[in-house]
Protein backbone atom coordinates (compact mmCIF):
# COMPACT_ATOMS: atom_id res chain seq x y z
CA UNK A 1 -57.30 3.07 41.69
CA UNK A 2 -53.65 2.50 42.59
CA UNK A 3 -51.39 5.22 41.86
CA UNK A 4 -48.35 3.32 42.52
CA UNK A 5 -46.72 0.21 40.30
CA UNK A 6 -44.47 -2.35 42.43
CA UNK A 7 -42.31 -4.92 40.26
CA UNK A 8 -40.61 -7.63 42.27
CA UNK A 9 -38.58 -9.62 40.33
CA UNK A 10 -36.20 -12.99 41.13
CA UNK A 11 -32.79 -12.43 38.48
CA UNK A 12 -30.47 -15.41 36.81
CA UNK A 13 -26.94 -14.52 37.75
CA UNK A 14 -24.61 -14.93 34.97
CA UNK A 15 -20.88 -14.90 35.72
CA UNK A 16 -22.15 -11.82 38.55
CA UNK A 17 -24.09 -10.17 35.58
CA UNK A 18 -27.80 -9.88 36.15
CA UNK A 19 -29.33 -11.79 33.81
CA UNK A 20 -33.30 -12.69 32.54
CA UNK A 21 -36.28 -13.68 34.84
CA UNK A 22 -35.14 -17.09 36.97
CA UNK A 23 -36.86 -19.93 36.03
CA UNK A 24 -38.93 -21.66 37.94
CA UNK A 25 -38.81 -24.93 36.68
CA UNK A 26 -35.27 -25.12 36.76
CA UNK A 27 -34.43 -24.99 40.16
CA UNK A 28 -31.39 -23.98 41.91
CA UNK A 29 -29.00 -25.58 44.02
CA UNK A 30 -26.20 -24.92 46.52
CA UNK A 31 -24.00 -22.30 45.65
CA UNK A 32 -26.21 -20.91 43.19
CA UNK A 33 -26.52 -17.11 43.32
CA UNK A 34 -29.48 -14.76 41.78
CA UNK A 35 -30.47 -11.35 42.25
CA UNK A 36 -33.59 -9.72 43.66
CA UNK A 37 -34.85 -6.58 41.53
CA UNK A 38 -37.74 -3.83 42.68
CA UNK A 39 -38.93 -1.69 40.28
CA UNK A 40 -41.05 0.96 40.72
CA UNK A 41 -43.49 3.46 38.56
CA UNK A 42 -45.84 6.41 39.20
CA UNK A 43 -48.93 5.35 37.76
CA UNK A 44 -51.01 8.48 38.26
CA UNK A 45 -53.51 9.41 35.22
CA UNK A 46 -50.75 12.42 35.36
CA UNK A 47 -47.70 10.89 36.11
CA UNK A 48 -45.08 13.22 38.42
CA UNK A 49 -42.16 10.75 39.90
CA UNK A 50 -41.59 9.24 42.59
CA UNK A 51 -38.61 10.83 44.88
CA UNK A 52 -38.14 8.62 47.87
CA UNK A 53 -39.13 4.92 48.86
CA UNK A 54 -38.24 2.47 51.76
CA UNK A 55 -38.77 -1.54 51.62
CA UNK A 56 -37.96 -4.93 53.61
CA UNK A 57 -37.32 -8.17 52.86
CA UNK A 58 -37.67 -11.43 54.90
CA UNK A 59 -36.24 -14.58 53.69
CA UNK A 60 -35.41 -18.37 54.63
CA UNK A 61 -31.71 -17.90 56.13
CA UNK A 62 -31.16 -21.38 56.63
CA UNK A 63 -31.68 -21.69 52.87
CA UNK A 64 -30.24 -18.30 51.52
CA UNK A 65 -28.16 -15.46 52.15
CA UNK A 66 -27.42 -12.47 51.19
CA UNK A 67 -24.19 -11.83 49.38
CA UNK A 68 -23.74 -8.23 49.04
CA UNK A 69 -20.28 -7.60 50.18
CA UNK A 70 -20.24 -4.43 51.75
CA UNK A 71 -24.03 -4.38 52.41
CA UNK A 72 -23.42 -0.70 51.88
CA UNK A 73 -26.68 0.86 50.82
CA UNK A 74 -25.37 4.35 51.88
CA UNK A 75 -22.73 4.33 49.19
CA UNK A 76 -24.69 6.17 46.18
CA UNK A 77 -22.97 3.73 43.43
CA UNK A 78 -24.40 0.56 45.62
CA UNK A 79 -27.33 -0.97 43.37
CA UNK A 80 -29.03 -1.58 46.68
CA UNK A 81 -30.56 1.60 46.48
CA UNK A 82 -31.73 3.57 43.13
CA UNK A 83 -28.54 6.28 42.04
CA UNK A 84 -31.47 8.57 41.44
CA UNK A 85 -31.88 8.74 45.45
CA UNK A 86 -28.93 9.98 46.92
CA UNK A 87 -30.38 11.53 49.89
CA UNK A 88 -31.28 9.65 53.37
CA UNK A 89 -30.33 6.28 51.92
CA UNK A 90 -29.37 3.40 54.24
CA UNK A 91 -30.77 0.26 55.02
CA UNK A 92 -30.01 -3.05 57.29
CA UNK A 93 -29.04 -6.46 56.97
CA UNK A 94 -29.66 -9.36 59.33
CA UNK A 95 -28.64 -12.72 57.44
CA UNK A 96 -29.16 -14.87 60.67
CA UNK A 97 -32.67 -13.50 61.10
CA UNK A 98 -33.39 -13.14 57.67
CA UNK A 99 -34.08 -9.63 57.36
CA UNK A 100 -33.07 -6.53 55.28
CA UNK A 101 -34.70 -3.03 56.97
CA UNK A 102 -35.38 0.25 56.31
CA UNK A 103 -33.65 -0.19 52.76
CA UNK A 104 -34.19 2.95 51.25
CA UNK A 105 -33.56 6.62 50.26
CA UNK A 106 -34.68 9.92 48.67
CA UNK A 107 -34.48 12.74 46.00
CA UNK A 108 -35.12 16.82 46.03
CA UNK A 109 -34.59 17.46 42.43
CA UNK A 110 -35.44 20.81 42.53
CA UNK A 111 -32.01 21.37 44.64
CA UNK A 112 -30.58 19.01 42.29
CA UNK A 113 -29.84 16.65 44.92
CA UNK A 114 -30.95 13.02 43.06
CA UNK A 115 -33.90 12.74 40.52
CA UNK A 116 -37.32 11.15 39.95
CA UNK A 117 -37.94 7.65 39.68
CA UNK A 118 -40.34 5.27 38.02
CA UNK A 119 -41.74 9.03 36.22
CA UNK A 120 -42.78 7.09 32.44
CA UNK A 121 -41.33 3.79 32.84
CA UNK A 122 -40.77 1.33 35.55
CA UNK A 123 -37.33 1.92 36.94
CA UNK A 124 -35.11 0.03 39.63
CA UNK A 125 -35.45 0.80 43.09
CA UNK A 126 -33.40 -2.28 44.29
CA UNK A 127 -31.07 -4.66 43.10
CA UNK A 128 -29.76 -7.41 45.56
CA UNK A 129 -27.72 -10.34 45.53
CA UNK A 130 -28.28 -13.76 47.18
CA UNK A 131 -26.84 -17.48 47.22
CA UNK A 132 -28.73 -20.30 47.91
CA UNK A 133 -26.84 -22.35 50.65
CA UNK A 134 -29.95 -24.94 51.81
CA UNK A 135 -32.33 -27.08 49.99
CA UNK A 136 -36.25 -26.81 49.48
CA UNK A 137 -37.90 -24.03 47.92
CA UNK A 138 -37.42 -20.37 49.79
CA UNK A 139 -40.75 -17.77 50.32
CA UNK A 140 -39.12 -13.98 49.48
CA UNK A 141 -41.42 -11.47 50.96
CA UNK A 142 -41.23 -8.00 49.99
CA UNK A 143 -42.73 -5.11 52.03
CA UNK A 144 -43.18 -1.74 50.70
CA UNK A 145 -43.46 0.85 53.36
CA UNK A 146 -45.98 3.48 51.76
CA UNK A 147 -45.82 5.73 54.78
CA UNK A 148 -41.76 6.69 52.89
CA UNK A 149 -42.90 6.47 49.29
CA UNK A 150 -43.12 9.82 48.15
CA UNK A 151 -44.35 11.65 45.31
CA UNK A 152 -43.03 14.43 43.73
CA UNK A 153 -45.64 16.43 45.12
CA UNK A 154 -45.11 15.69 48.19
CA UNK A 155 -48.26 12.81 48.78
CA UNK A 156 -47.43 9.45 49.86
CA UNK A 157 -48.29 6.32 48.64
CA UNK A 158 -49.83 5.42 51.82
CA UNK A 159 -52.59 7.81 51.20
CA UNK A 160 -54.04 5.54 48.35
CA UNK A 161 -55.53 1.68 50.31
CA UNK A 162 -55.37 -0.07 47.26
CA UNK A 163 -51.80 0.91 46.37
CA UNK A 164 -49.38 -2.34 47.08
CA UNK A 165 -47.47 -3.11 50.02
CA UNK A 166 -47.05 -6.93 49.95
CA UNK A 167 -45.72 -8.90 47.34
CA UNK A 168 -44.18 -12.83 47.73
CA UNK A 169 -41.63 -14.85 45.31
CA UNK A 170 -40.69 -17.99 45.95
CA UNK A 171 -37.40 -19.12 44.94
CA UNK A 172 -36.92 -22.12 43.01
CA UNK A 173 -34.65 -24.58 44.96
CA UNK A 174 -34.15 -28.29 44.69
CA UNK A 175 -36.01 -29.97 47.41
CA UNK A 176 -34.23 -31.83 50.49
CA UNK A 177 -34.74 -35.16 48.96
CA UNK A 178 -33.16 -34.56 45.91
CA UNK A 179 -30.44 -36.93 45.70
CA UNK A 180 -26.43 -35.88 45.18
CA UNK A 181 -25.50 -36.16 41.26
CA UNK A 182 -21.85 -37.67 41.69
CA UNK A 183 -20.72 -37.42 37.68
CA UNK A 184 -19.17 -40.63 35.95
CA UNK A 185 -15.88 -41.03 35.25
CA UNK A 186 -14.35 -39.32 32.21
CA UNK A 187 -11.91 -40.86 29.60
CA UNK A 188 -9.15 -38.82 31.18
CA UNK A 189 -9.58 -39.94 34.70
CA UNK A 190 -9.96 -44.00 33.95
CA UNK A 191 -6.98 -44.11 32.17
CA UNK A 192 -5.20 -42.27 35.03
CA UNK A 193 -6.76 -44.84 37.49
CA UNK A 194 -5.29 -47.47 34.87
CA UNK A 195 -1.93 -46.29 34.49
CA UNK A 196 -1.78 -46.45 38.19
CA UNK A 197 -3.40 -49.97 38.87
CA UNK A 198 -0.55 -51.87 35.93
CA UNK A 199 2.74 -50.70 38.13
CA UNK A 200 0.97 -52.29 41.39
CA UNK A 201 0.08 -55.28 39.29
CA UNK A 202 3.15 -55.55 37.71
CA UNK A 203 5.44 -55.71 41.68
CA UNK A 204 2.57 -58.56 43.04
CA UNK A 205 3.13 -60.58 39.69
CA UNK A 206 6.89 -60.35 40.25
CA UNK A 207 6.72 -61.48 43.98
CA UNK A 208 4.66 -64.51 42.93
CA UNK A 209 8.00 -65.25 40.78
C-alpha cells in the first residue's frame, strides 16, 4: 500500500489569480496562461508529515513556457516551493529544453526551521505558472523523486514500490488547424469607416463638376 498521495493539477488563471480545475474541453489558445499545482499528503494508516520533497517537470517548449518571473524557488515567499520548506530549496529552469529540475526543499520542525506538509490534508508542494505560446495539445509530465521525499521520521518515499513517481496532464490547446477568428465589424467602427469614405466621395464628385 502506498504511503504517499501525489495531486497534479492543471489551474485556470484568472486576472493572475489561480483559479478552478482547467477545462479540458475548452481549450486554450495563444497567450493564454494557467498554473500547474502539486499537492502532496502522508497517507500512512498513522499519518506523521512529510518534511522535504523534490520534483521535475518536462513540457512541450515550442508550445509553452514558463512564466515565472524570477524563477526564484530559493526565495521562501516563491509559490514554487511549499513556505512550509524553507530549508535546501532551489530548483532549475530550462524553457528551451523544456525542463524544470531539482525543484524542491525541506523542513526540521523540531529546530523550528519550516513545518510538515501534506500531515491530514493534501497540501501544496508547487505552484507554477505557464503561457501557452504554440498550438496543439501539450503532454505535462511530472516526476516525483522519492529518493528526497521525506518523512517525518526520517523514511523516504522511495522505500515504498508502489508509492507514485509518474504522473502526465495534458494541456488543452487548440490544435494547429484551427483557423484564426478575425471578429466582425462593430457599430462603432463602420460608421468610422463611413464617415471617412463621404469626404473622399464628396472631392471625386466635385472634380467630375
Amino acid at each position: 500500500m502506498p504511503n504517499l498521495a501525489v495531486e497534479f493539477n492543471l489551474i485556470e488563471d484568472i486576472a493572475g489569480t489561480p483559479g478552478g480545475f482547467l477545462n479540458q474541453n475548452n481549450p486554450l489558445n495563444i497567450g493564454d496562461r494557467f498554473f500547474v499545482q502539486v499537492l502532496m499528503r502522508d497517507i500512512h494508516s498513522n499519518p506523521i508529515g512529510l518534511t522535504g520533497s523534490a520534483i521535475n517537470l518536462n513540457f512541450e517548449a515550442n508550445k509553452i513556457q514558463n512564466i515565472d518571473i524570477p524563477f526564484n524557488p530559493v526565495d521562501d515567499n516563491s509559490p514554487l516551493v511549499t513556505s512550509n520548506f524553507t530549508l535546501f530549496r532551489g530548483g532549475n529552469l530550462n524553457n528551451i529544453n523544456g525542463t524544470i529540475t531539482e525543484l524542491g526543499g525541506a523542513s526540521l520542525p523540531s529546530a523550528s526551521l519550516g513545518s510538515l506538509l501534506g500531515l491530514n490534508q493534501p497540501e501544496q508542494f508547487s505552484l507554477m505558472h505557464f503561457q501557452v505560446i504554440g498550438k496543439g495539445s501539450s503532454n505535462l509530465i511530472l516526476n516525483v523523486d522519492l529518493s528526497q521525499t521525506n518523512f517525518a521520521d526520517g523514511t523516504l518515499a522511495a522505500n515504498d514500490p508502489t508509492n507514485p513517481s509518474q504522473l502526465i496532464q495534458i494541456v488543452p490547446i487548440v490544435p494547429a488547424n484551427d483557423p484564426v477568428t478575425i471578429p466582425e465589424p462593430g457599430l462603432n467602427i463602420g460608421l468610422f469607416i463611413l464617415l471617412g469614405v463621404i469626404p473622399v466621395l464628396k472631392k471625386q464628385y466635385a472634380k467630375r463638376l
